[in-house]
C-alpha atoms as a PDB file:
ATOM      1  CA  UNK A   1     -66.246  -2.464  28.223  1.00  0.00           C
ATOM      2  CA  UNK A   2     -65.242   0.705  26.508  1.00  0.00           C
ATOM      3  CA  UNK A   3     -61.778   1.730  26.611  1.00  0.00           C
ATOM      4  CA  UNK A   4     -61.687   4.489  28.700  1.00  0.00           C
ATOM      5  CA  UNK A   5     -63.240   1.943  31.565  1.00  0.00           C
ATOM      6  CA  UNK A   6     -60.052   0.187  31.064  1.00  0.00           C
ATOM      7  CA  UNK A   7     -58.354   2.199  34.062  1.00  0.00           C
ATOM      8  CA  UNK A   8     -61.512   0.809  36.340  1.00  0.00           C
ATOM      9  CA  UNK A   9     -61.456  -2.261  37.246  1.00  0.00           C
ATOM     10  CA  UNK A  10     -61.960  -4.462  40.469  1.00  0.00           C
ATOM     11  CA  UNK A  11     -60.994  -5.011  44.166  1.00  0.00           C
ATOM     12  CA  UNK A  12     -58.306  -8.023  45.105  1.00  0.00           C
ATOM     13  CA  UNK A  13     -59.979  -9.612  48.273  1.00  0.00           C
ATOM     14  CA  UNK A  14     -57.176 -11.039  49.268  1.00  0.00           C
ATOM     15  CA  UNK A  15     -53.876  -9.068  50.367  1.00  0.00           C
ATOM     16  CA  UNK A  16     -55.473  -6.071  50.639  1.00  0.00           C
ATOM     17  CA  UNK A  17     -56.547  -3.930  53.846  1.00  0.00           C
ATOM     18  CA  UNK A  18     -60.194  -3.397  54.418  1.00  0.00           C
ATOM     19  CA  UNK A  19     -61.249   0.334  53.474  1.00  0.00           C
ATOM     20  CA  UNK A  20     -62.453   2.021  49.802  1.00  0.00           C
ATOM     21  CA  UNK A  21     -58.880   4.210  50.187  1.00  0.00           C
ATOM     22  CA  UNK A  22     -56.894   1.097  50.644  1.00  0.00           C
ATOM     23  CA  UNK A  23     -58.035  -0.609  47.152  1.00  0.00           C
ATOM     24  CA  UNK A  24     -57.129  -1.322  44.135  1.00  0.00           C
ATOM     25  CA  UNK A  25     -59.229  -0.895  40.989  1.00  0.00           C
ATOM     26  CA  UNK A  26     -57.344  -3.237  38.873  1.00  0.00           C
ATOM     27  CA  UNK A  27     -57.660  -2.921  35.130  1.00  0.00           C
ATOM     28  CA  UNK A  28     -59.372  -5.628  32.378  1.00  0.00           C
ATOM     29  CA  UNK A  29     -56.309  -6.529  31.876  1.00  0.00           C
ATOM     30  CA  UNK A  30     -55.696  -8.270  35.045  1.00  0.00           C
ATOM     31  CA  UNK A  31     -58.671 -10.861  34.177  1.00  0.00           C
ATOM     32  CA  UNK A  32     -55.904 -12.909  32.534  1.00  0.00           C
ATOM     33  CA  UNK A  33     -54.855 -13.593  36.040  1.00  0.00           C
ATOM     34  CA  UNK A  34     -57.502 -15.624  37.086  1.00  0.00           C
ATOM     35  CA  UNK A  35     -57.121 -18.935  35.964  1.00  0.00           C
ATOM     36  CA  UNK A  36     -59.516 -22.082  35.720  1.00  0.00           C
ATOM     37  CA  UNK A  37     -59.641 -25.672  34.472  1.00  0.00           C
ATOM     38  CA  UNK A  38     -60.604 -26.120  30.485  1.00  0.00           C
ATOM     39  CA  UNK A  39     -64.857 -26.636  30.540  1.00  0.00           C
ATOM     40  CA  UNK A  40     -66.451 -30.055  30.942  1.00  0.00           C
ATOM     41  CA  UNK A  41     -67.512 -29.522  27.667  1.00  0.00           C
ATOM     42  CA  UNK A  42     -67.001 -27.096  24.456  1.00  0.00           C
ATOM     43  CA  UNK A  43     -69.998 -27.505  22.518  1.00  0.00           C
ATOM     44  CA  UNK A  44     -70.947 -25.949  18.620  1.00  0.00           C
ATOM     45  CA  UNK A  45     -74.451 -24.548  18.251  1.00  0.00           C
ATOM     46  CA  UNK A  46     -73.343 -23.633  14.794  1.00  0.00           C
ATOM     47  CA  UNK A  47     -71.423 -23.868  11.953  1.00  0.00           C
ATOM     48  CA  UNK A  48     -68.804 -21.426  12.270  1.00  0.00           C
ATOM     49  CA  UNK A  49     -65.233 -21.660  14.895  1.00  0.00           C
ATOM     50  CA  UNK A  50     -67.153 -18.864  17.290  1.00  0.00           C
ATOM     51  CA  UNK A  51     -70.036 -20.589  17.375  1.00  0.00           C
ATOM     52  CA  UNK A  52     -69.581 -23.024  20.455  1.00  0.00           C
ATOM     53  CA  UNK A  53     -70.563 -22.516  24.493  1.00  0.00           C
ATOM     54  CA  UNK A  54     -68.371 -23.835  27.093  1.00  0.00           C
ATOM     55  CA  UNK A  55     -70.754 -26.461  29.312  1.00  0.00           C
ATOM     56  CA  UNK A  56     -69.625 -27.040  33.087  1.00  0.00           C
ATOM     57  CA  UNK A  57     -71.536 -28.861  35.188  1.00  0.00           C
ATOM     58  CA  UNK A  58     -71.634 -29.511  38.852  1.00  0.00           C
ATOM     59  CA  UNK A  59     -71.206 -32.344  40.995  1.00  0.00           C
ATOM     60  CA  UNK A  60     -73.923 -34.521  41.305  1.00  0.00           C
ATOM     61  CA  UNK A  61     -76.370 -36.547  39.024  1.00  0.00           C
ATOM     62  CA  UNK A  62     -79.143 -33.580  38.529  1.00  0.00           C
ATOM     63  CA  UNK A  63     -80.990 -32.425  37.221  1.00  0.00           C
ATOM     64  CA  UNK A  64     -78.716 -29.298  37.224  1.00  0.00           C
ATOM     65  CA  UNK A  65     -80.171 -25.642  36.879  1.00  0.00           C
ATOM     66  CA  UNK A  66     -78.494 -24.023  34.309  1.00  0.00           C
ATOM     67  CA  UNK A  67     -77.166 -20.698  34.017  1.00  0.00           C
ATOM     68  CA  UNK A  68     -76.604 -19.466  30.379  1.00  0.00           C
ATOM     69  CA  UNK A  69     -74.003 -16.806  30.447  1.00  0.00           C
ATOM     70  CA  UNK A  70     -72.813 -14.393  28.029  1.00  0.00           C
ATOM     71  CA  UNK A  71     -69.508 -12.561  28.060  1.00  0.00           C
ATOM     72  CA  UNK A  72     -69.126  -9.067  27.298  1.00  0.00           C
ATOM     73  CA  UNK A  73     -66.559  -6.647  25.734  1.00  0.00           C
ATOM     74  CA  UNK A  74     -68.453  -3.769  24.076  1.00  0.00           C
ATOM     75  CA  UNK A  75     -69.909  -5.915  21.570  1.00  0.00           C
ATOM     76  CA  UNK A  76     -66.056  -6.121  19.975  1.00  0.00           C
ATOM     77  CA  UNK A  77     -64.302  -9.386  18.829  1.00  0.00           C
ATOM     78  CA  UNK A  78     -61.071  -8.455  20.633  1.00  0.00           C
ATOM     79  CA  UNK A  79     -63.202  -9.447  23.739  1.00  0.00           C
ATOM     80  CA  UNK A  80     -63.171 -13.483  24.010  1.00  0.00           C
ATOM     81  CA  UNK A  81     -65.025 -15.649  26.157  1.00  0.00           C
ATOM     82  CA  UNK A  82     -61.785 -16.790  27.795  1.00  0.00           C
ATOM     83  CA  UNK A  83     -62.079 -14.008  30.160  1.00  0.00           C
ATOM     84  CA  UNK A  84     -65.076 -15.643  31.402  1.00  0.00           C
ATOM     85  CA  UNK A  85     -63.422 -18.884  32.305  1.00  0.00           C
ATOM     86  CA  UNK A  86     -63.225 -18.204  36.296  1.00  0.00           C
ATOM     87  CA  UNK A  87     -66.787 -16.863  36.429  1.00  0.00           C
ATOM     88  CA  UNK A  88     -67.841 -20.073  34.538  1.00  0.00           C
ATOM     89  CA  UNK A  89     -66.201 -22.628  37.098  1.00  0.00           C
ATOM     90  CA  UNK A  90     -67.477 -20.656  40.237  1.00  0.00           C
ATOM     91  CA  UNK A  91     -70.821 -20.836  39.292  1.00  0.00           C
ATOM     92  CA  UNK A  92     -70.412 -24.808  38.169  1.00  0.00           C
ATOM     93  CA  UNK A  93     -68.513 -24.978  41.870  1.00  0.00           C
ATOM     94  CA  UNK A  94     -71.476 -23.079  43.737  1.00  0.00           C
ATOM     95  CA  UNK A  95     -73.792 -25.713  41.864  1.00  0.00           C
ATOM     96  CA  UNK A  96     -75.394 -24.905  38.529  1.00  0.00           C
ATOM     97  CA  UNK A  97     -74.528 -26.028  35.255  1.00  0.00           C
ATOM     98  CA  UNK A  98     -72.978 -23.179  33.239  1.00  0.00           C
ATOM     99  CA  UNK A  99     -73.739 -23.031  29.216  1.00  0.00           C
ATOM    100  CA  UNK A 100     -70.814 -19.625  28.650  1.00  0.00           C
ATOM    101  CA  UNK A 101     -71.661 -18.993  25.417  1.00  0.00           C
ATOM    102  CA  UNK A 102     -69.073 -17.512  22.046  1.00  0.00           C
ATOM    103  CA  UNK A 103     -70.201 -15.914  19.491  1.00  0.00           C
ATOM    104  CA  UNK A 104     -69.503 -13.869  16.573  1.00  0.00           C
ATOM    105  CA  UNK A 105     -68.939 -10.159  17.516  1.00  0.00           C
ATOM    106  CA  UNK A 106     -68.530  -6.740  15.539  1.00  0.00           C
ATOM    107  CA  UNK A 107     -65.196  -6.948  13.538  1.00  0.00           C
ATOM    108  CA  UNK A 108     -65.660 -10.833  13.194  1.00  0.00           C
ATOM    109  CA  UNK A 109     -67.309 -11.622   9.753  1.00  0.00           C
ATOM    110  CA  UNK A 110     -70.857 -12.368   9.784  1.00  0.00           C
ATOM    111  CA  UNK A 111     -70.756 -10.537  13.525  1.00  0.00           C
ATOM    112  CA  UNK A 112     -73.317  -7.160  13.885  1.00  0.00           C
ATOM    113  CA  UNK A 113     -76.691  -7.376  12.627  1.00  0.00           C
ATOM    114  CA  UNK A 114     -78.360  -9.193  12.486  1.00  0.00           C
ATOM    115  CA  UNK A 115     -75.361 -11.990  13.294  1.00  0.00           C
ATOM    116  CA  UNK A 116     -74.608 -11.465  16.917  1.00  0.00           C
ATOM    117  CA  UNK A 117     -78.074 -11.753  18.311  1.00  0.00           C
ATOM    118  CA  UNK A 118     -78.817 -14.777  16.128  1.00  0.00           C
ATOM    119  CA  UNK A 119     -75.728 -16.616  17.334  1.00  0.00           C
ATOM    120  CA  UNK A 120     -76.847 -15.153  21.450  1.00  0.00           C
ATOM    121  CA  UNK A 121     -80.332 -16.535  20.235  1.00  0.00           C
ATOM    122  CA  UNK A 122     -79.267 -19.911  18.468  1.00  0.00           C
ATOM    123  CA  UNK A 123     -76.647 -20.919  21.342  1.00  0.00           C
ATOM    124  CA  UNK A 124     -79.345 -20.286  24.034  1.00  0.00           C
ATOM    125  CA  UNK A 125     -81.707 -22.599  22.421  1.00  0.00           C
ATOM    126  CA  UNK A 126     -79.126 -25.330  22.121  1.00  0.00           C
ATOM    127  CA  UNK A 127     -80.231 -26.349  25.720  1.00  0.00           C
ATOM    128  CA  UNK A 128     -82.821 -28.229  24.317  1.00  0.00           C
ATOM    129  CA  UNK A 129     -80.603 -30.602  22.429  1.00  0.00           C
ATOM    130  CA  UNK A 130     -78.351 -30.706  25.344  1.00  0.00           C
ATOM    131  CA  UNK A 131     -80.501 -31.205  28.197  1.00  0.00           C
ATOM    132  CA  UNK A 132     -81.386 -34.760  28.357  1.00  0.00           C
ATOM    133  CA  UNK A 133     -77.611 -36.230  27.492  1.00  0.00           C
ATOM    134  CA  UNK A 134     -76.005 -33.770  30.539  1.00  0.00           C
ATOM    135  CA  UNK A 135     -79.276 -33.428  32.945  1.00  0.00           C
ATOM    136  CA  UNK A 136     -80.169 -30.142  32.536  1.00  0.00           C
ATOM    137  CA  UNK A 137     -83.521 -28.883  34.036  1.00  0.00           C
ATOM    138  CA  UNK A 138     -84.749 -26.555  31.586  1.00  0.00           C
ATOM    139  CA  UNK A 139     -87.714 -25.220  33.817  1.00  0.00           C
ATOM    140  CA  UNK A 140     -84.892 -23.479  35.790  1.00  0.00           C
ATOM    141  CA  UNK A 141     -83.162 -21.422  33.455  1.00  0.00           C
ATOM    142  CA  UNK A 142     -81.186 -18.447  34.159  1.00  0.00           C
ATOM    143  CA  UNK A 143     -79.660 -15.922  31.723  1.00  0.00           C
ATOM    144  CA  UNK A 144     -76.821 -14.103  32.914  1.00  0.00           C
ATOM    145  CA  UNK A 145     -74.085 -11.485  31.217  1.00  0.00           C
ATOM    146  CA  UNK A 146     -71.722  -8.561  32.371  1.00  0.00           C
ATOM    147  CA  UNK A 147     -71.901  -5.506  30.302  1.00  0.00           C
ATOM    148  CA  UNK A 148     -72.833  -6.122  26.862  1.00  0.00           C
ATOM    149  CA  UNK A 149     -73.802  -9.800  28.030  1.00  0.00           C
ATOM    150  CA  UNK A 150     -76.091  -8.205  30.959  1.00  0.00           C
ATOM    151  CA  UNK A 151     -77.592  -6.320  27.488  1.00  0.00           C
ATOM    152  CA  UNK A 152     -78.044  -9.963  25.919  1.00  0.00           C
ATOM    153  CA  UNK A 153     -78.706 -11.710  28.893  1.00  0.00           C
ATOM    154  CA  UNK A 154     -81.913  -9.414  29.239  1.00  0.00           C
ATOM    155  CA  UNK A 155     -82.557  -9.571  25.895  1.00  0.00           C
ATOM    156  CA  UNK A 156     -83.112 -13.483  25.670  1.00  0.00           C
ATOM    157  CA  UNK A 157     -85.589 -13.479  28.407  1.00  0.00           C
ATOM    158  CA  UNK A 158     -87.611 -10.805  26.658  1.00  0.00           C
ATOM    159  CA  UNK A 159     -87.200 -12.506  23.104  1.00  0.00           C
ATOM    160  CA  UNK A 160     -90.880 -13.503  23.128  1.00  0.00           C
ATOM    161  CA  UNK A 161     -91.811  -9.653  22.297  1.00  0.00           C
ATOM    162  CA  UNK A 162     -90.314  -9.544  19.404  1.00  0.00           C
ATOM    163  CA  UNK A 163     -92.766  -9.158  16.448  1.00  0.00           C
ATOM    164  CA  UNK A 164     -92.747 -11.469  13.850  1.00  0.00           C
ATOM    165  CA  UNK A 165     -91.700  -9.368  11.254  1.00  0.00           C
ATOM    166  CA  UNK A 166     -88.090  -9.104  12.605  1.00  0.00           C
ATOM    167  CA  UNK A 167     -85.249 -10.629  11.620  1.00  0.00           C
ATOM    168  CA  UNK A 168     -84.678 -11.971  15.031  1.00  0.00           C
ATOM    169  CA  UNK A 169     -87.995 -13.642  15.730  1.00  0.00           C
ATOM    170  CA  UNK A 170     -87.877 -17.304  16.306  1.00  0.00           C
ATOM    171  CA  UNK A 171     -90.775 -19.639  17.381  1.00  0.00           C
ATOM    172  CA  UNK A 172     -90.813 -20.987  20.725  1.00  0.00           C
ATOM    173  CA  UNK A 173     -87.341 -19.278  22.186  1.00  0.00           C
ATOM    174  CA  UNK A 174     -86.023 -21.062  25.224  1.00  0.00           C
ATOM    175  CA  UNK A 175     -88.033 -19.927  28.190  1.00  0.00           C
ATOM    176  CA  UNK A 176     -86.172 -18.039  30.705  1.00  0.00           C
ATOM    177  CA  UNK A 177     -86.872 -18.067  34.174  1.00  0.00           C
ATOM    178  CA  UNK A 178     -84.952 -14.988  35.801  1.00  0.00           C
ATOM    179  CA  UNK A 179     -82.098 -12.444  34.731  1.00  0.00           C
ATOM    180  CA  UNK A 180     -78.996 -11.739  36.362  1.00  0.00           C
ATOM    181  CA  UNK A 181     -77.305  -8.744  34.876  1.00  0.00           C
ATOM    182  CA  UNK A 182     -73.615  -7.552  35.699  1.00  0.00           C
ATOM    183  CA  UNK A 183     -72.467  -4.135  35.188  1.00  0.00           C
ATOM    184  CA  UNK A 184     -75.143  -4.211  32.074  1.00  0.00           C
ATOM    185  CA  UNK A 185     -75.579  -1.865  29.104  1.00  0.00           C
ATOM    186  CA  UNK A 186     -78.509  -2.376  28.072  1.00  0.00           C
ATOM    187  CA  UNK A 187     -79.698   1.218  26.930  1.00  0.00           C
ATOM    188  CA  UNK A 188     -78.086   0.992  23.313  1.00  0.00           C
ATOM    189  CA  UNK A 189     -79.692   4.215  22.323  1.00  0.00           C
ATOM    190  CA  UNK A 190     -77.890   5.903  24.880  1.00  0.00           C
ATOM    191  CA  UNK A 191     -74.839   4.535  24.113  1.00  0.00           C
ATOM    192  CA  UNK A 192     -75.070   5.196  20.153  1.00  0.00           C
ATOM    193  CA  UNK A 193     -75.692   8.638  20.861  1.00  0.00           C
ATOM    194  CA  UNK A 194     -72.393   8.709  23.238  1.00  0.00           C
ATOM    195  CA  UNK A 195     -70.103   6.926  20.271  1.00  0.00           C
ATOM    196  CA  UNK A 196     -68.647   4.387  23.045  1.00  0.00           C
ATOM    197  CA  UNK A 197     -66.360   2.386  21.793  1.00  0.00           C
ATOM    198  CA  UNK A 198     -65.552   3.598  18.386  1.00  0.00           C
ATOM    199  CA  UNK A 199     -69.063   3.977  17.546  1.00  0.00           C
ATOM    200  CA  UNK A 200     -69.643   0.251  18.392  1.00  0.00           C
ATOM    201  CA  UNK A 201     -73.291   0.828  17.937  1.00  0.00           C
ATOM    202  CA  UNK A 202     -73.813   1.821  14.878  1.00  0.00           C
ATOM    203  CA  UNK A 203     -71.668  -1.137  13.564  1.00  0.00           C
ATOM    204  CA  UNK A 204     -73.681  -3.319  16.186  1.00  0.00           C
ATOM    205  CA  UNK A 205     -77.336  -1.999  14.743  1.00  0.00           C
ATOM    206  CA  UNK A 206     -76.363  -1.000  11.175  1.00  0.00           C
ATOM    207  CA  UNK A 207     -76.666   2.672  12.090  1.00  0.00           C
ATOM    208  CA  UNK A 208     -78.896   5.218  14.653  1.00  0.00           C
ATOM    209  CA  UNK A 209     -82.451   4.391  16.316  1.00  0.00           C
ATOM    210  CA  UNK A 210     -83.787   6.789  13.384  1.00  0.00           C
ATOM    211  CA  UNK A 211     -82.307   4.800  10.891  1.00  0.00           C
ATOM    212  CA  UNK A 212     -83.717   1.484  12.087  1.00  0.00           C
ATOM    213  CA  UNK A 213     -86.689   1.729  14.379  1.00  0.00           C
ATOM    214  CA  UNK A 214     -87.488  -1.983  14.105  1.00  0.00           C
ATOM    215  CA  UNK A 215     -83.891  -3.054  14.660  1.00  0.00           C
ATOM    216  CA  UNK A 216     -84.133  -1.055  18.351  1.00  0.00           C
ATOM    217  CA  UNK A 217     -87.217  -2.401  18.862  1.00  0.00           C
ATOM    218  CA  UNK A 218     -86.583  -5.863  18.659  1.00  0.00           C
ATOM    219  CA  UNK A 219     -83.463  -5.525  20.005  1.00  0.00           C
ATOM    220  CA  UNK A 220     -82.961  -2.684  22.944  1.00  0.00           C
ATOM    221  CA  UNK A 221     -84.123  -3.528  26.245  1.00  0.00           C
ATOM    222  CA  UNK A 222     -85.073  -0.450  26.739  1.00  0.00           C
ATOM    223  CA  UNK A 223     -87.498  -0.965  23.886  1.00  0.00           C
ATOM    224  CA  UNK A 224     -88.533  -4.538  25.402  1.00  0.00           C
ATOM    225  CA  UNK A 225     -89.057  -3.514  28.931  1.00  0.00           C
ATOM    226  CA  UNK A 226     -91.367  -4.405  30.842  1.00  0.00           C
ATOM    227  CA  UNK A 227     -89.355  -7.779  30.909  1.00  0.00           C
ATOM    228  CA  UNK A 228     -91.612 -10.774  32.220  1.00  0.00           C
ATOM    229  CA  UNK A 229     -89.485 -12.208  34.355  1.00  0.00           C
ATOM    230  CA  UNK A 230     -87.650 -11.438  37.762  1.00  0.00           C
ATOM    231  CA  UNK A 231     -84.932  -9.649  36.928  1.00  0.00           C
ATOM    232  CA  UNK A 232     -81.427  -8.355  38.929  1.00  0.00           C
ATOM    233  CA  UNK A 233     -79.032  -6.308  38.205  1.00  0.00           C
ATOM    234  CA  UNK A 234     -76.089  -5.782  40.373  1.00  0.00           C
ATOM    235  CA  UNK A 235     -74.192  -2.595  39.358  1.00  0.00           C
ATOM    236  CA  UNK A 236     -70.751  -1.093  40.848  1.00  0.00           C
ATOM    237  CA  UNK A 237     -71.105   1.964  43.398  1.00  0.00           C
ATOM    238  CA  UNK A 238     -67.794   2.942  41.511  1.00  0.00           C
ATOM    239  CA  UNK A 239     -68.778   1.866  37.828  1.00  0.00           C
ATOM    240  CA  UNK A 240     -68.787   5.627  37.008  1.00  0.00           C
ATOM    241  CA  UNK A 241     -68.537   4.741  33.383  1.00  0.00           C
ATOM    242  CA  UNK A 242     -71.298   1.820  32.841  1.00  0.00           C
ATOM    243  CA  UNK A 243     -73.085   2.218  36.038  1.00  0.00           C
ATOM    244  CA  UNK A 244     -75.204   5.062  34.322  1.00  0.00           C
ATOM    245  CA  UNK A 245     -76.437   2.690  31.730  1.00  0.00           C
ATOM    246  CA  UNK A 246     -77.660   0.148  33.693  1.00  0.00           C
ATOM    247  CA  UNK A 247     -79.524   2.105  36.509  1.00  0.00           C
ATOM    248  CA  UNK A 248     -80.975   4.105  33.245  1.00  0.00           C
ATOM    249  CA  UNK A 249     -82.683   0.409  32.021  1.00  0.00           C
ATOM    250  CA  UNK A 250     -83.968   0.123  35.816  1.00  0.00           C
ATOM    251  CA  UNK A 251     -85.648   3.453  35.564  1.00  0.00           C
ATOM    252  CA  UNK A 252     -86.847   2.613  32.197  1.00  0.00           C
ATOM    253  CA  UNK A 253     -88.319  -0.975  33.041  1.00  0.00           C
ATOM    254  CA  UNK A 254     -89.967   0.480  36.404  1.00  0.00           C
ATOM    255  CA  UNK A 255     -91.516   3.325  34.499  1.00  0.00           C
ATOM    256  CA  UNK A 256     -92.800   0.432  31.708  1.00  0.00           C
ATOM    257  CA  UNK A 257     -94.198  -1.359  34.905  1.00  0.00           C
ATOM    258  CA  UNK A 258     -91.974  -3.904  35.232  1.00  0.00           C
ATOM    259  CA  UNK A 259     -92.449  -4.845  39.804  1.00  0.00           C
ATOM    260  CA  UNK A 260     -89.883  -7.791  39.644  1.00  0.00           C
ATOM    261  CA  UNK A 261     -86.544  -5.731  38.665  1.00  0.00           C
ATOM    262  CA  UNK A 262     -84.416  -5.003  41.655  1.00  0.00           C
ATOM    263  CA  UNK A 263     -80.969  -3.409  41.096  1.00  0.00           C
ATOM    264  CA  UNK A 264     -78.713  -3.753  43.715  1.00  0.00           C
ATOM    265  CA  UNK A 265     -75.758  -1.834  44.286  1.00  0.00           C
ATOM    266  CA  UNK A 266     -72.081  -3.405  44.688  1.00  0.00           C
ATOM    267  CA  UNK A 267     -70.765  -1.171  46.922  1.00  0.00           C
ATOM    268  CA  UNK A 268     -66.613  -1.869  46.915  1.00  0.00           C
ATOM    269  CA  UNK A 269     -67.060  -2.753  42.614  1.00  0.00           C
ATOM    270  CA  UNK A 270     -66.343  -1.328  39.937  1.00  0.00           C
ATOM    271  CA  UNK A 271     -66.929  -2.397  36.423  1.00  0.00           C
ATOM    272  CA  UNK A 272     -65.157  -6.296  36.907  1.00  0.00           C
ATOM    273  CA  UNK A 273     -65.861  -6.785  40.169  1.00  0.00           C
ATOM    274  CA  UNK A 274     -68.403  -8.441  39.781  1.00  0.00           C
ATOM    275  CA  UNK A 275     -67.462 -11.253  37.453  1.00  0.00           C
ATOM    276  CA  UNK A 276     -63.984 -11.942  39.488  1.00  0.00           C
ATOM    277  CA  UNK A 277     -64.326 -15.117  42.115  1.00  0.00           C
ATOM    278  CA  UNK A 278     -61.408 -13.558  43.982  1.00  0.00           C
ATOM    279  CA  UNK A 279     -63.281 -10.484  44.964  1.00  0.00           C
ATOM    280  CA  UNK A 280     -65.415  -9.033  48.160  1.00  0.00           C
ATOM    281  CA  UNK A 281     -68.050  -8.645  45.574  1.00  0.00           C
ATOM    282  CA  UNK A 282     -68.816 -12.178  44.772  1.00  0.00           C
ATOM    283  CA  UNK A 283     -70.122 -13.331  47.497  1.00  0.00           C
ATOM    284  CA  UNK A 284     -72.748 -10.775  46.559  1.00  0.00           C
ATOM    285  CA  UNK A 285     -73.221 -12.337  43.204  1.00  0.00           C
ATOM    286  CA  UNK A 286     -73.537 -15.930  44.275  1.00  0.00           C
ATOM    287  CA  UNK A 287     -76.111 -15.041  46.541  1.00  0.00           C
ATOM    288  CA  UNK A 288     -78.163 -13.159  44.157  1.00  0.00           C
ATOM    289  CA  UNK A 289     -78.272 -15.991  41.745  1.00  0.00           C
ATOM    290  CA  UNK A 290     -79.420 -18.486  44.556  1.00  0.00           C
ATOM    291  CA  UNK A 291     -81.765 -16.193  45.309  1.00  0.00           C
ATOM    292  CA  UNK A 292     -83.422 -15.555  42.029  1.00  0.00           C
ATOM    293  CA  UNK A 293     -83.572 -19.386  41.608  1.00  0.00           C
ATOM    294  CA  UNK A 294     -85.328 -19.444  44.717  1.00  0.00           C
ATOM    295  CA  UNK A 295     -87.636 -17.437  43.376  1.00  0.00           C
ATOM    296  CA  UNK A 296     -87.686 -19.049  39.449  1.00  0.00           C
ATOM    297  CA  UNK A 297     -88.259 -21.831  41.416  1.00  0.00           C
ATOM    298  CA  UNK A 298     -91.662 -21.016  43.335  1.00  0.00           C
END
């Protein structure tokens, strides 16, 4: 997400010998390597050219359970959600429907606050005007991100918190039914205090936690947790840059109370690992997510 994670990266499955010391961590970069068909579908949920989702679906007549999934990037519009596209067609392929959603990002106009989490907010809720045309069942919903998505992706299912003072309330969000979080960053005051990313944070937010109290609160997982939902995040065993943040949510949202986070450790990923189909890690991922719809669904 940050650039100084740019030298981490993930595992090739194929090619490679078995062992940690006979891997390569391959850089961000190298996502432009893994290639997929255009979506089923590129939908707008708003006015504006980054307001769209890309909608694949799987085989079959449905009704499809539906992943919503947001890219990350450190919250930066360099980041784009074709990165994503691989992730997006091996989730269709293992047999969900996948709503990847765009959206306007610091250094895009009209992207920061309160922008980015209305657009995260507005092309989540889409689903309802989607669902009966492409047979998606929206009582198995499940929001899914890497990095700064894992942030959002926890953030939507926990959007019924927010007060309605705040800039971000809306009535009657889209109900969420589980959380799988990749690599997340979720702990945004941790991360303005470090200055990642050129002080993405403060452009994100509109300044510190001091500054705006009720911007963190309606907007920080950590300031949201406990989460009411089952919620799993799988972070790298070598995601020495991110990995921090996300096991410091965990802590946070088992202190809060929260009993149905689980965070599970990738052991051979770093921070991409776990959104690249070509890796030993995503076996691990597909199996999470049918598991936490096996669990939405009881």
């Amino acid at each position: 997400m940050i650039r100084a994670v740019l030298t981490i990266g993930w595992v090739i499955a194929t090619g490679w010998p078995t062992g940690l010391a006979a891997q390569r961590l391959l850089t961000a970069a190298d996502l432009g390597s893994l290639t997929a068909p255009p979506p089923d579908h590129r939908i707008a949920y708003g006015p504006g050219p980054l307001q769209f989702g890309n909608l694949r679906l799987p085989r079959g007549q449905g009704p499809h359970p539906v992943v919503v999934f947001i890219h990350g990037g450190c919250w930066l519009s360099q980041f784009t959600i074709d990165h994503a596209a691989a992730l997006e067609q091996a989730i269709a392929d293992a047999g969900f429907a996948v709503w990847s959603l765009e959206y306007r990002r610091v250094g895009d106009e009209g992207g920061g606050w309160p922008g980015t989490f209305l657009d995260i907010g507005r092309g989540a809720d889409q689903l309802r005007a989607l669902a009966p045309q492409y047979s998606l069942d929206l009582t198995r919903v499940v929001a899914s991100g890497h990095s700064a998505g894992g942030m959002f992706a926890l953030w939507l299912a926990a959007r019924g918190k927010i007060q309605a003072t705040s800039e971000l309330f809306v009535e009657r969000p889209l109900a969420i039914g589980g959380v799988l979080a990749l690599a997340p960053a979720p702990d945004l005051e941790s991360l303005q205090a470090a200055g990642v990313c050129g002080k993405v944070v403060d452009r994100l937010m509109g300044g510190a936690p001091g500054e705006h109290p009720d911007r963190y609160q309606a907007a920080s997982p950590m300031r949201l947790a406990p989460i009411p939902v089952p919620s799993v995040l799988i972070i790298g065993a070598h995601d020495q840059s991110w990995g921090p943040n996300g096991r410091a949510y965990y802590d946070r949202a088992v202190a809060a109370g929260d009993t149905r986070v689980r965070a599970v450790e990738a052991t051979e990923s770093g921070h991409f690992e776990v959104i690249a189909p070509t890796t030993t890690t995503w076996p691990l991922v597909i199996a999470t997510l049918r598991n936490l719809f096996a669990t939405v669904d009881r």
